[in-house]
C-alpha atoms as a PDB file:
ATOM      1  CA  UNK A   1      36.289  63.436   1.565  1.00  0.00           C
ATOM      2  CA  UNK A   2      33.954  66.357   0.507  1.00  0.00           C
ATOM      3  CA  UNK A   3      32.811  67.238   3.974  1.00  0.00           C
ATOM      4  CA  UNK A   4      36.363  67.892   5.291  1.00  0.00           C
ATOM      5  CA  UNK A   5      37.252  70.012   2.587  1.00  0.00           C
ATOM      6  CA  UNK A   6      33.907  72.085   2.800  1.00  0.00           C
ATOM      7  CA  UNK A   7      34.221  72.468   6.588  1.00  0.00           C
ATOM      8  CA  UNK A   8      37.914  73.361   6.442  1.00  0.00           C
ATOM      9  CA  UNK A   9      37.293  75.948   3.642  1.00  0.00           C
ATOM     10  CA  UNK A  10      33.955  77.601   5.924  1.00  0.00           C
ATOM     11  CA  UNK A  11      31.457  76.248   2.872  1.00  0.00           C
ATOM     12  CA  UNK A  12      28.335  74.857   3.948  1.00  0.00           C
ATOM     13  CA  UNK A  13      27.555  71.846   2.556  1.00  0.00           C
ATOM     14  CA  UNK A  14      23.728  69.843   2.380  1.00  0.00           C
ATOM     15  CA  UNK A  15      23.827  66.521   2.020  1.00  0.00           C
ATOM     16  CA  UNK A  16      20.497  65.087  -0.457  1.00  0.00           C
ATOM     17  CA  UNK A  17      19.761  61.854   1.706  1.00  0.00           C
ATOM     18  CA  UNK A  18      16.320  59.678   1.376  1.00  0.00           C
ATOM     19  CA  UNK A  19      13.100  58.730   3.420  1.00  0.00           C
ATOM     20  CA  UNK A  20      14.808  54.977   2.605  1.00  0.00           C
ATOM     21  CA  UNK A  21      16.710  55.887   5.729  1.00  0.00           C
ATOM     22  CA  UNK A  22      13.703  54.179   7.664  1.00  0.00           C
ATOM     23  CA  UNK A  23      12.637  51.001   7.789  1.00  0.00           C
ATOM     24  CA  UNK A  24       9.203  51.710   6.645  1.00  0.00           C
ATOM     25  CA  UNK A  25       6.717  49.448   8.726  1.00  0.00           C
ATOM     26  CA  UNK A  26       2.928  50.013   8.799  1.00  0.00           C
ATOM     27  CA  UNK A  27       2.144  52.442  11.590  1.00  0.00           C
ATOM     28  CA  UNK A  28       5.653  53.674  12.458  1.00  0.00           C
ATOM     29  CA  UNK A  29       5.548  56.910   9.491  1.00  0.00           C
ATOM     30  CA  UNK A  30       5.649  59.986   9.818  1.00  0.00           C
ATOM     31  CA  UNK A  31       9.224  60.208  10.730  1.00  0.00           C
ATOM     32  CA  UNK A  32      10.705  63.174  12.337  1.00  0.00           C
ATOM     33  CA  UNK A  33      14.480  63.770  11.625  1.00  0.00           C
ATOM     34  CA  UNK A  34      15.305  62.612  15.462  1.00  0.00           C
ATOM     35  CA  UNK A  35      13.022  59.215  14.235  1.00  0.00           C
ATOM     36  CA  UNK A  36      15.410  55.294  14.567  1.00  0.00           C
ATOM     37  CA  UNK A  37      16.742  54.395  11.566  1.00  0.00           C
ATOM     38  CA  UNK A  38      16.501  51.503  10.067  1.00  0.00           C
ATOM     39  CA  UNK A  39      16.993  51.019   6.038  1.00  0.00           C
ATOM     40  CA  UNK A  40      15.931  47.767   4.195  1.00  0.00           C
ATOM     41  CA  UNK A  41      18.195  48.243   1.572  1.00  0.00           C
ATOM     42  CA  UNK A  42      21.773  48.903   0.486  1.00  0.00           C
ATOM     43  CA  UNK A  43      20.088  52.017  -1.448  1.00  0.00           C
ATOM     44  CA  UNK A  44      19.121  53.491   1.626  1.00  0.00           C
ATOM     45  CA  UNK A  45      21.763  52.252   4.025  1.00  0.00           C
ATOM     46  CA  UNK A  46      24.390  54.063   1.768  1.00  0.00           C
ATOM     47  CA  UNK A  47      22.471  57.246   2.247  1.00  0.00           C
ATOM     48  CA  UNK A  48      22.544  56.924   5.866  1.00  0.00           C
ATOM     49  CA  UNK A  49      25.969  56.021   5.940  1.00  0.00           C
ATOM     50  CA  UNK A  50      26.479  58.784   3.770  1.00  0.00           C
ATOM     51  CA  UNK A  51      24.489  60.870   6.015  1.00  0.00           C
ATOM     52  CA  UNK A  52      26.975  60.206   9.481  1.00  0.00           C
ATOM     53  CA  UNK A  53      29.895  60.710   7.685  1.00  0.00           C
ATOM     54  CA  UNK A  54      28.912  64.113   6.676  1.00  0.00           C
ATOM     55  CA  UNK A  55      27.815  65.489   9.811  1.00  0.00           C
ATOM     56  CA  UNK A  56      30.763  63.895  11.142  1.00  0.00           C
ATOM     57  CA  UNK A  57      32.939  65.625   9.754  1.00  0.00           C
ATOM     58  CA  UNK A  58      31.349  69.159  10.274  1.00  0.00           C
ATOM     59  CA  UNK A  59      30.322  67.994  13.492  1.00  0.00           C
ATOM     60  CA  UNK A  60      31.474  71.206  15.885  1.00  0.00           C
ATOM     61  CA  UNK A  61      32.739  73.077  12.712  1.00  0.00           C
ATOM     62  CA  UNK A  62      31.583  76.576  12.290  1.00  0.00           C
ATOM     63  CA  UNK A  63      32.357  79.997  10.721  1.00  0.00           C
ATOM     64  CA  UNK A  64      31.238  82.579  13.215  1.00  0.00           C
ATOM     65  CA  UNK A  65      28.414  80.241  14.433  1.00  0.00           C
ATOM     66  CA  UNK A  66      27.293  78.919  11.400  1.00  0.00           C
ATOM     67  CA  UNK A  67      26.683  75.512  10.849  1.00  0.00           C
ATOM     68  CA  UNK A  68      28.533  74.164   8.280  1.00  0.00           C
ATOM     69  CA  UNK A  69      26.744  70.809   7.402  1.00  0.00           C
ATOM     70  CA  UNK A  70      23.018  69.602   7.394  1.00  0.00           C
ATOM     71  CA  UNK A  71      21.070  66.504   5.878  1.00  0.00           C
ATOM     72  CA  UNK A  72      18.392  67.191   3.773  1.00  0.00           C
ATOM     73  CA  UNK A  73      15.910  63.560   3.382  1.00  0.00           C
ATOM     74  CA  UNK A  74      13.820  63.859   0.398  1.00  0.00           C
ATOM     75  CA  UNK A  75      11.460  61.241  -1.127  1.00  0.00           C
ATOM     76  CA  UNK A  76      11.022  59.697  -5.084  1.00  0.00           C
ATOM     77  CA  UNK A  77      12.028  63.045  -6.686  1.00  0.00           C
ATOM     78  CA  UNK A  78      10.400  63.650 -10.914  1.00  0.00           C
ATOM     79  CA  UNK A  79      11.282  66.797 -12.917  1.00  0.00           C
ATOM     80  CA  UNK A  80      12.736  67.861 -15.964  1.00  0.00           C
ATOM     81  CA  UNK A  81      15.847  65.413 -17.049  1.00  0.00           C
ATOM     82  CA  UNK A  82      18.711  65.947 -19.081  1.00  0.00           C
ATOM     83  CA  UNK A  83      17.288  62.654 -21.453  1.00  0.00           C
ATOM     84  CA  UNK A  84      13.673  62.374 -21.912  1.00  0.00           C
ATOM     85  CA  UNK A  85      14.687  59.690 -23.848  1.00  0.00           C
ATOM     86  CA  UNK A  86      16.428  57.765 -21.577  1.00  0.00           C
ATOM     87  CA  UNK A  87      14.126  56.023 -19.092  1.00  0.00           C
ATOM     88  CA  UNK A  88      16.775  54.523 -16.615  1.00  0.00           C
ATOM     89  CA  UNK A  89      17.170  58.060 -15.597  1.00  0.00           C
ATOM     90  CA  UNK A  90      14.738  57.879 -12.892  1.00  0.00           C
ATOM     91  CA  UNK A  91      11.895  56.049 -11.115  1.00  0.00           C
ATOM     92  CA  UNK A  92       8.779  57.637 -12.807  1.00  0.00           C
ATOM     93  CA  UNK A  93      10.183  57.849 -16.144  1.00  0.00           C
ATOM     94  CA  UNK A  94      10.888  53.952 -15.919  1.00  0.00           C
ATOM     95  CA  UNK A  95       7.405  54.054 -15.003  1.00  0.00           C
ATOM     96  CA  UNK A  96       6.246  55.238 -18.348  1.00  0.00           C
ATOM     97  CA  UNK A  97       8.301  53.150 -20.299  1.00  0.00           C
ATOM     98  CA  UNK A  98       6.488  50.284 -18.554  1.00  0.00           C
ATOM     99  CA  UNK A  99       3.612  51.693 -19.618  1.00  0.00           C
ATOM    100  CA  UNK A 100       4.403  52.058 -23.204  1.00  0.00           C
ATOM    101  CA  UNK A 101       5.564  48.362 -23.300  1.00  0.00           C
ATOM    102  CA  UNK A 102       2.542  47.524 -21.700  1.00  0.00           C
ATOM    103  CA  UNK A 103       0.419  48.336 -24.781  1.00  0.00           C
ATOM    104  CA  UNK A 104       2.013  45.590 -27.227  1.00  0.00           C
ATOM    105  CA  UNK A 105       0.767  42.777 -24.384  1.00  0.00           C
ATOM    106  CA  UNK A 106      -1.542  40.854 -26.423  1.00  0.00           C
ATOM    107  CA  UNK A 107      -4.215  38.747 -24.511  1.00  0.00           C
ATOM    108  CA  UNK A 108      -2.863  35.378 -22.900  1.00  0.00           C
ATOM    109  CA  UNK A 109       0.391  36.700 -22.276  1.00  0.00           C
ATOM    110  CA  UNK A 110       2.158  37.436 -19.063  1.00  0.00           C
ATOM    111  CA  UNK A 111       1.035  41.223 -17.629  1.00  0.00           C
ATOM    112  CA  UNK A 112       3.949  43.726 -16.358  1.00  0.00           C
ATOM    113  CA  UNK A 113       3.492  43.762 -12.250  1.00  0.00           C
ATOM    114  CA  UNK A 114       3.339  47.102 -10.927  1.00  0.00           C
ATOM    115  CA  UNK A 115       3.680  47.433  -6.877  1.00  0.00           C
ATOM    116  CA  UNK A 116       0.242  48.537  -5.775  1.00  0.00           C
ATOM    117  CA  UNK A 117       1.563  47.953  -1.764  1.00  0.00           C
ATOM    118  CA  UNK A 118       4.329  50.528  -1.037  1.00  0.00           C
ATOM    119  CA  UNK A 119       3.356  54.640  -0.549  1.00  0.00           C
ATOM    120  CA  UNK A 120       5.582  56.989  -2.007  1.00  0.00           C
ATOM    121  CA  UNK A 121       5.754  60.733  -2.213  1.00  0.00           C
ATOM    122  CA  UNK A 122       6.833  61.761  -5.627  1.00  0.00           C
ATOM    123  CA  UNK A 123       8.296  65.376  -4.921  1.00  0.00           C
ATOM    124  CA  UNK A 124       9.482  67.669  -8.620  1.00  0.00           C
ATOM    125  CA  UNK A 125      13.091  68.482  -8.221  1.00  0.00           C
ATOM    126  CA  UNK A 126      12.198  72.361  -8.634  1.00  0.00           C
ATOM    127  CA  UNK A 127      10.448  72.300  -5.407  1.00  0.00           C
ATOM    128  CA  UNK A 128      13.564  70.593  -3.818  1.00  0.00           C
ATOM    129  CA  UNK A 129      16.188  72.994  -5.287  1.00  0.00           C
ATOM    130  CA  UNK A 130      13.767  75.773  -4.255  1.00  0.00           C
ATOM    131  CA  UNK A 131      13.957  74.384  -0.382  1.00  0.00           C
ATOM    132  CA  UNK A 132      18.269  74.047  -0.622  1.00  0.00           C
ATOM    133  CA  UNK A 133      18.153  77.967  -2.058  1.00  0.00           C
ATOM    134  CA  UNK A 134      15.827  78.538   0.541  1.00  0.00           C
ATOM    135  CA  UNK A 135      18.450  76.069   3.397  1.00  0.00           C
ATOM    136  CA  UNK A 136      21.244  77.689   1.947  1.00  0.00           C
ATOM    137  CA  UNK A 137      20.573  81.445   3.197  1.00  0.00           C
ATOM    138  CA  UNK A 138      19.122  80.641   6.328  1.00  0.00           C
ATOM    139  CA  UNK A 139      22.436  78.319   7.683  1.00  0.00           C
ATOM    140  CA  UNK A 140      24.643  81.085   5.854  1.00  0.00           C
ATOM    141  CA  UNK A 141      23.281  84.088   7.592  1.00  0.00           C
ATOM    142  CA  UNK A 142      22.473  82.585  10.914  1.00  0.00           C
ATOM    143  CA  UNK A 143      24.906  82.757  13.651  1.00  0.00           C
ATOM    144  CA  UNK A 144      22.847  83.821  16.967  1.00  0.00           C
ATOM    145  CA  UNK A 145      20.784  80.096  17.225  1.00  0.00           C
ATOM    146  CA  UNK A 146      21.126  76.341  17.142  1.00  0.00           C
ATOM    147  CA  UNK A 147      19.966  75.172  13.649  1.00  0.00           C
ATOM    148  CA  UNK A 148      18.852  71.842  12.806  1.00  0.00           C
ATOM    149  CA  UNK A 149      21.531  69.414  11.152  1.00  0.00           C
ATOM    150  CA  UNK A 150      18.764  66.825  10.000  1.00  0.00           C
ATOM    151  CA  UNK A 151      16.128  68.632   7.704  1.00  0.00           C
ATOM    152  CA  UNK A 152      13.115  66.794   6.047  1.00  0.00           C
ATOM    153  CA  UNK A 153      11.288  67.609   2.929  1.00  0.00           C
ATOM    154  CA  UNK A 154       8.625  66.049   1.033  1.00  0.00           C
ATOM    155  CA  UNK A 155       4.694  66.082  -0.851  1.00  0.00           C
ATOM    156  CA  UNK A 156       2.201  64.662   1.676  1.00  0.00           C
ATOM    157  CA  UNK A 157       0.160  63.197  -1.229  1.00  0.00           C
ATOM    158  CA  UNK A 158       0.735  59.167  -1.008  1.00  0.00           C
ATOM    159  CA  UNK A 159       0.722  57.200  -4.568  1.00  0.00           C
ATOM    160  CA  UNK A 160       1.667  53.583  -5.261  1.00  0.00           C
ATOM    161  CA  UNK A 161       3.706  52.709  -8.474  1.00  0.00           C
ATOM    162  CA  UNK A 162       0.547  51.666  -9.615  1.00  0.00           C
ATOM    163  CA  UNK A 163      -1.132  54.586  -8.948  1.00  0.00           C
ATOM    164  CA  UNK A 164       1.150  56.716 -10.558  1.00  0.00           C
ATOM    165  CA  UNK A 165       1.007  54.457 -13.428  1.00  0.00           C
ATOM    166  CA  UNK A 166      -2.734  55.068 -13.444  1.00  0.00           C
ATOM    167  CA  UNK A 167      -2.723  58.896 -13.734  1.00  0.00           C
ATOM    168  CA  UNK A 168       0.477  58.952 -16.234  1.00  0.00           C
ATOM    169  CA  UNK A 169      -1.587  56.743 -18.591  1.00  0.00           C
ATOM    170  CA  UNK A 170      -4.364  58.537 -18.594  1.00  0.00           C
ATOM    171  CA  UNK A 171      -2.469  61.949 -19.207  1.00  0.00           C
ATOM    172  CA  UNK A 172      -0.895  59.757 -22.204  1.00  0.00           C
ATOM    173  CA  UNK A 173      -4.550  58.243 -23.299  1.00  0.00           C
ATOM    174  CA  UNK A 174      -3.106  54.579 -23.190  1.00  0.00           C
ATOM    175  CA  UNK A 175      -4.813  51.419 -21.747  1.00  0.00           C
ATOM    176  CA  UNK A 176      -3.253  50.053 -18.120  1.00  0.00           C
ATOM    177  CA  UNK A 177      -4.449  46.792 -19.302  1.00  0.00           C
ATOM    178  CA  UNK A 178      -1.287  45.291 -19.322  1.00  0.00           C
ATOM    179  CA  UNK A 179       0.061  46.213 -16.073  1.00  0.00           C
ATOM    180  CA  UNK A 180      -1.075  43.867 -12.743  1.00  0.00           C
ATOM    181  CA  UNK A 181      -1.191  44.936  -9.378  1.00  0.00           C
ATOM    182  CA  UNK A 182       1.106  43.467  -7.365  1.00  0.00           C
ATOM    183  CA  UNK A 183       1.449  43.379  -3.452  1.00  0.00           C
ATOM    184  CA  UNK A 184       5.360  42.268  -2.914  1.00  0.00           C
ATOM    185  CA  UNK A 185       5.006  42.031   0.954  1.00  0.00           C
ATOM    186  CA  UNK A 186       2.822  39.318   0.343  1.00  0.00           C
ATOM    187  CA  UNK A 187       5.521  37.244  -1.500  1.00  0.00           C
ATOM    188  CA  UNK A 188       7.474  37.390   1.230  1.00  0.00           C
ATOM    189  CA  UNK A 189      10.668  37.995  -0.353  1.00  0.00           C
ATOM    190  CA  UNK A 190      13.323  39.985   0.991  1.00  0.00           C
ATOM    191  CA  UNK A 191      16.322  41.423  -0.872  1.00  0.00           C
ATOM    192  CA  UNK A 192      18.890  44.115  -1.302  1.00  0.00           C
ATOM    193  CA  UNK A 193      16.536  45.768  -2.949  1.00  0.00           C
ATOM    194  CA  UNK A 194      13.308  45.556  -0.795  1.00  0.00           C
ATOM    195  CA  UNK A 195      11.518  48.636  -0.722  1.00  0.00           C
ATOM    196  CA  UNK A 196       9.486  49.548   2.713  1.00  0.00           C
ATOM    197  CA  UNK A 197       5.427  49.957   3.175  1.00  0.00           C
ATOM    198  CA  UNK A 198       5.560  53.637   4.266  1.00  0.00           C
ATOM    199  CA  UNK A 199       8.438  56.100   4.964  1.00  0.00           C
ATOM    200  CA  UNK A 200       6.466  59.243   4.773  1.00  0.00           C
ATOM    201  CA  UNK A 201       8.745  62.419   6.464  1.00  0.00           C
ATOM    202  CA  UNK A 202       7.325  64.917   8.812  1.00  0.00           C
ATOM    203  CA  UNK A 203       8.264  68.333   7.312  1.00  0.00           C
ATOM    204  CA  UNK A 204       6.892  70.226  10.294  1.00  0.00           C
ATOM    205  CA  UNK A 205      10.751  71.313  10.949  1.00  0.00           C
ATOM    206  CA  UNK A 206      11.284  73.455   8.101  1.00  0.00           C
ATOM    207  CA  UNK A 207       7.945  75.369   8.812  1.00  0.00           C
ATOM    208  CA  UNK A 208       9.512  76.273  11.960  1.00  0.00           C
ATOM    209  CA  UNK A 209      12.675  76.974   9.938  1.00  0.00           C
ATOM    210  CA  UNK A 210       9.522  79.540   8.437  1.00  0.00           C
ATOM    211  CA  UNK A 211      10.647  77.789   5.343  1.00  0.00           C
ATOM    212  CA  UNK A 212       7.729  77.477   2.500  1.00  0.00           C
ATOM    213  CA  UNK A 213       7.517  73.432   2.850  1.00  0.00           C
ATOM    214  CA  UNK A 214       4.928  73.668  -0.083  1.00  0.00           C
ATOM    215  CA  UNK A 215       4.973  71.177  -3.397  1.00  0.00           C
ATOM    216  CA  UNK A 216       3.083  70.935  -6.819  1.00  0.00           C
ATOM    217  CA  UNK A 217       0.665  68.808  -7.241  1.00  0.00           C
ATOM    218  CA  UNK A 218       1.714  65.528  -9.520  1.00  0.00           C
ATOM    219  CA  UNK A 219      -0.987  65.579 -12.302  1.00  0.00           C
ATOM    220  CA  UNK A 220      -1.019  68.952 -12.844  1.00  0.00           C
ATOM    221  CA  UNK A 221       2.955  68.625 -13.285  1.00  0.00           C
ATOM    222  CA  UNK A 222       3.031  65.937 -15.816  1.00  0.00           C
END
Protein backbone atom coordinates (compact mmCIF):
# COMPACT_ATOMS: atom_id res chain seq x y z
CA UNK A 1 0.00 0.00 0.00
CA UNK A 2 0.95 3.77 -0.02
CA UNK A 3 2.25 3.87 3.51
CA UNK A 4 4.89 1.14 2.92
CA UNK A 5 6.18 2.65 -0.02
CA UNK A 6 6.37 6.23 1.62
CA UNK A 7 8.05 4.86 4.76
CA UNK A 8 10.48 2.68 2.81
CA UNK A 9 11.41 5.62 0.47
CA UNK A 10 11.92 8.21 3.95
CA UNK A 11 8.65 10.39 2.56
CA UNK A 12 6.38 11.52 5.09
CA UNK A 13 3.09 10.89 4.45
CA UNK A 14 -0.42 12.65 6.26
CA UNK A 15 -3.21 10.82 6.13
CA UNK A 16 -6.76 13.36 5.65
CA UNK A 17 -9.06 11.30 8.12
CA UNK A 18 -12.58 12.73 9.62
CA UNK A 19 -14.22 13.84 13.02
CA UNK A 20 -16.75 10.74 11.75
CA UNK A 21 -14.10 8.73 13.51
CA UNK A 22 -16.30 9.29 16.76
CA UNK A 23 -19.37 8.23 17.60
CA UNK A 24 -20.78 11.59 18.19
CA UNK A 25 -23.14 11.40 21.35
CA UNK A 26 -24.44 14.50 23.19
CA UNK A 27 -21.92 15.46 25.84
CA UNK A 28 -18.97 13.25 24.84
CA UNK A 29 -17.33 16.23 22.06
CA UNK A 30 -14.65 17.78 22.09
CA UNK A 31 -12.48 14.93 21.17
CA UNK A 32 -8.83 14.94 21.66
CA UNK A 33 -6.79 12.74 19.20
CA UNK A 34 -6.11 10.09 22.24
CA UNK A 35 -10.37 10.30 22.49
CA UNK A 36 -12.35 6.18 21.92
CA UNK A 37 -13.43 5.76 18.72
CA UNK A 38 -16.40 4.84 17.72
CA UNK A 39 -17.86 5.64 13.99
CA UNK A 40 -21.63 5.24 13.10
CA UNK A 41 -21.01 4.78 9.69
CA UNK A 42 -19.13 2.89 6.99
CA UNK A 43 -17.99 6.60 5.88
CA UNK A 44 -16.25 7.05 8.93
CA UNK A 45 -15.25 3.53 9.86
CA UNK A 46 -13.25 3.42 6.50
CA UNK A 47 -11.39 6.48 7.62
CA UNK A 48 -10.45 4.94 10.78
CA UNK A 49 -9.55 1.87 9.27
CA UNK A 50 -7.74 3.84 6.94
CA UNK A 51 -6.25 5.69 9.71
CA UNK A 52 -4.50 2.23 11.60
CA UNK A 53 -3.29 0.99 8.60
CA UNK A 54 -1.28 4.02 7.95
CA UNK A 55 0.34 4.49 11.13
CA UNK A 56 0.85 0.92 10.99
CA UNK A 57 2.85 0.79 8.62
CA UNK A 58 5.17 3.79 9.59
CA UNK A 59 4.76 2.73 12.98
CA UNK A 60 8.71 2.84 14.30
CA UNK A 61 9.82 4.11 10.79
CA UNK A 62 12.01 7.10 10.73
CA UNK A 63 14.68 9.03 8.75
CA UNK A 64 17.07 10.43 11.29
CA UNK A 65 14.21 10.76 13.87
CA UNK A 66 11.62 11.93 11.84
CA UNK A 67 8.36 10.64 11.88
CA UNK A 68 7.30 9.43 8.84
CA UNK A 69 3.42 9.16 9.16
CA UNK A 70 0.67 11.24 11.01
CA UNK A 71 -3.29 11.47 10.83
CA UNK A 72 -4.67 14.60 10.21
CA UNK A 73 -8.94 14.52 11.31
CA UNK A 74 -10.65 17.31 9.67
CA UNK A 75 -14.40 18.12 9.64
CA UNK A 76 -17.15 18.98 6.49
CA UNK A 77 -14.45 20.71 4.38
CA UNK A 78 -16.08 23.78 1.41
CA UNK A 79 -13.73 25.63 -0.99
CA UNK A 80 -13.15 26.25 -4.42
CA UNK A 81 -14.04 22.94 -6.69
CA UNK A 82 -12.90 21.85 -9.87
CA UNK A 83 -17.04 21.89 -11.04
CA UNK A 84 -19.13 24.57 -9.70
CA UNK A 85 -21.47 22.99 -11.70
CA UNK A 86 -21.50 19.80 -10.40
CA UNK A 87 -23.21 19.62 -7.01
CA UNK A 88 -22.39 15.92 -6.00
CA UNK A 89 -18.98 17.27 -5.54
CA UNK A 90 -19.40 18.00 -2.00
CA UNK A 91 -21.67 18.43 1.04
CA UNK A 92 -22.39 22.24 0.94
CA UNK A 93 -22.63 22.52 -2.67
CA UNK A 94 -25.42 19.71 -2.54
CA UNK A 95 -26.69 22.02 -0.08
CA UNK A 96 -27.34 24.75 -2.54
CA UNK A 97 -28.71 22.74 -5.09
CA UNK A 98 -31.36 21.83 -2.49
CA UNK A 99 -31.90 25.14 -2.15
CA UNK A 100 -32.38 26.05 -5.69
CA UNK A 101 -34.90 23.12 -6.08
CA UNK A 102 -36.50 24.31 -3.18
CA UNK A 103 -37.83 27.45 -4.92
CA UNK A 104 -40.12 25.59 -7.63
CA UNK A 105 -42.10 23.89 -4.35
CA UNK A 106 -45.42 25.24 -4.90
CA UNK A 107 -47.80 25.34 -1.81
CA UNK A 108 -49.40 21.85 -0.81
CA UNK A 109 -46.58 19.97 -1.90
CA UNK A 110 -44.10 17.92 0.02
CA UNK A 111 -41.07 20.39 1.55
CA UNK A 112 -37.23 19.20 1.10
CA UNK A 113 -36.09 18.08 4.91
CA UNK A 114 -33.00 19.62 5.91
CA UNK A 115 -31.26 18.10 9.27
CA UNK A 116 -31.62 20.88 11.80
CA UNK A 117 -30.18 18.13 14.73
CA UNK A 118 -26.53 17.28 13.87
CA UNK A 119 -23.46 20.16 14.47
CA UNK A 120 -20.95 20.37 11.97
CA UNK A 121 -17.87 22.44 11.45
CA UNK A 122 -17.61 23.45 7.87
CA UNK A 123 -13.73 24.17 7.54
CA UNK A 124 -12.48 25.92 3.58
CA UNK A 125 -9.98 23.56 2.15
CA UNK A 126 -7.35 26.58 1.94
CA UNK A 127 -7.19 26.68 5.61
CA UNK A 128 -6.60 22.83 5.63
CA UNK A 129 -3.87 22.78 2.93
CA UNK A 130 -2.40 25.78 4.79
CA UNK A 131 -2.20 23.46 8.19
CA UNK A 132 -0.52 20.16 5.95
CA UNK A 133 2.18 22.99 4.47
CA UNK A 134 2.39 24.10 7.82
CA UNK A 135 2.52 19.73 9.24
CA UNK A 136 4.70 19.10 6.53
CA UNK A 137 7.87 21.28 7.68
CA UNK A 138 7.53 20.78 11.17
CA UNK A 139 7.63 16.52 10.94
CA UNK A 140 10.35 17.11 8.09
CA UNK A 141 12.73 19.20 10.06
CA UNK A 142 12.19 17.76 13.46
CA UNK A 143 14.36 15.07 14.68
CA UNK A 144 15.33 16.01 18.49
CA UNK A 145 11.38 15.33 19.96
CA UNK A 146 8.44 12.98 19.99
CA UNK A 147 5.81 14.42 17.56
CA UNK A 148 2.28 13.66 17.59
CA UNK A 149 1.02 10.89 15.03
CA UNK A 150 -2.78 11.88 15.52
CA UNK A 151 -3.29 15.69 14.64
CA UNK A 152 -6.75 17.47 14.75
CA UNK A 153 -7.95 20.40 12.84
CA UNK A 154 -11.10 22.17 12.55
CA UNK A 155 -13.54 25.78 12.78
CA UNK A 156 -15.07 25.91 16.28
CA UNK A 157 -18.17 27.63 14.81
CA UNK A 158 -21.13 24.84 15.01
CA UNK A 159 -23.90 25.01 12.03
CA UNK A 160 -26.64 22.50 11.22
CA UNK A 161 -27.43 21.65 7.50
CA UNK A 162 -30.15 23.81 8.08
CA UNK A 163 -28.33 26.47 9.26
CA UNK A 164 -26.03 26.57 6.61
CA UNK A 165 -28.87 26.42 4.32
CA UNK A 166 -30.14 29.54 6.05
CA UNK A 167 -27.09 31.81 5.53
CA UNK A 168 -26.34 30.37 1.81
CA UNK A 169 -29.89 31.49 0.88
CA UNK A 170 -29.73 34.57 2.08
CA UNK A 171 -26.23 35.32 0.40
CA UNK A 172 -28.25 33.99 -2.82
CA UNK A 173 -31.57 36.23 -1.93
CA UNK A 174 -33.86 33.04 -2.27
CA UNK A 175 -36.79 31.99 0.02
CA UNK A 176 -36.01 28.76 2.55
CA UNK A 177 -39.63 28.22 2.31
CA UNK A 178 -39.37 25.03 0.89
CA UNK A 179 -36.93 23.39 3.03
CA UNK A 180 -38.32 21.70 6.65
CA UNK A 181 -36.41 21.19 9.58
CA UNK A 182 -35.88 17.93 10.35
CA UNK A 183 -34.53 16.22 13.62
CA UNK A 184 -33.42 12.50 12.30
CA UNK A 185 -32.54 11.24 15.88
CA UNK A 186 -35.99 11.54 16.57
CA UNK A 187 -37.01 9.02 13.81
CA UNK A 188 -35.09 6.68 15.26
CA UNK A 189 -33.59 5.22 12.31
CA UNK A 190 -30.27 3.90 12.08
CA UNK A 191 -28.28 3.17 8.92
CA UNK A 192 -24.99 2.95 7.13
CA UNK A 193 -25.28 6.22 6.70
CA UNK A 194 -26.29 7.72 10.14
CA UNK A 195 -24.58 10.77 10.84
CA UNK A 196 -23.69 11.56 14.76
CA UNK A 197 -25.12 14.63 17.07
CA UNK A 198 -21.69 16.23 17.71
CA UNK A 199 -18.08 15.25 16.78
CA UNK A 200 -16.50 18.56 17.33
CA UNK A 201 -12.27 18.07 17.51
CA UNK A 202 -10.14 19.70 20.07
CA UNK A 203 -7.38 21.48 18.07
CA UNK A 204 -5.51 22.51 21.20
CA UNK A 205 -2.58 20.03 19.86
CA UNK A 206 -1.49 21.87 16.96
CA UNK A 207 -1.27 25.18 19.05
CA UNK A 208 1.22 23.40 21.00
CA UNK A 209 2.64 22.18 17.67
CA UNK A 210 2.77 26.51 17.68
CA UNK A 211 0.87 25.79 14.55
CA UNK A 212 -1.68 28.80 13.47
CA UNK A 213 -4.98 26.53 14.16
CA UNK A 214 -6.96 29.64 12.81
CA UNK A 215 -10.05 29.38 10.06
CA UNK A 216 -12.24 31.87 7.98
CA UNK A 217 -15.27 32.60 8.91
CA UNK A 218 -18.20 30.78 6.64
CA UNK A 219 -20.33 33.81 5.49
CA UNK A 220 -17.75 35.94 4.80
CA UNK A 221 -16.28 32.97 2.54
CA UNK A 222 -19.27 32.29 0.47
Amino acid sequence: MLASHTARRNILLIYISTDYVFSGRPGEAPYKPDAPTGPTNIYGQSKLDGEKSVLQETEGRHDGGRVLGLALRVPLLFGKTVDENDPSIDGIHMLVKQIWEAQSIKEGEAKIRTDDYALRYPTATQDVARVVFDLSKLYLETTDKELPRIVHFSSQQPYTRFQMAEILADILGLSIDGLERWDPSKEEVKSDTTRPYNTQLDISGLTELGIDNSTGDFRGWW
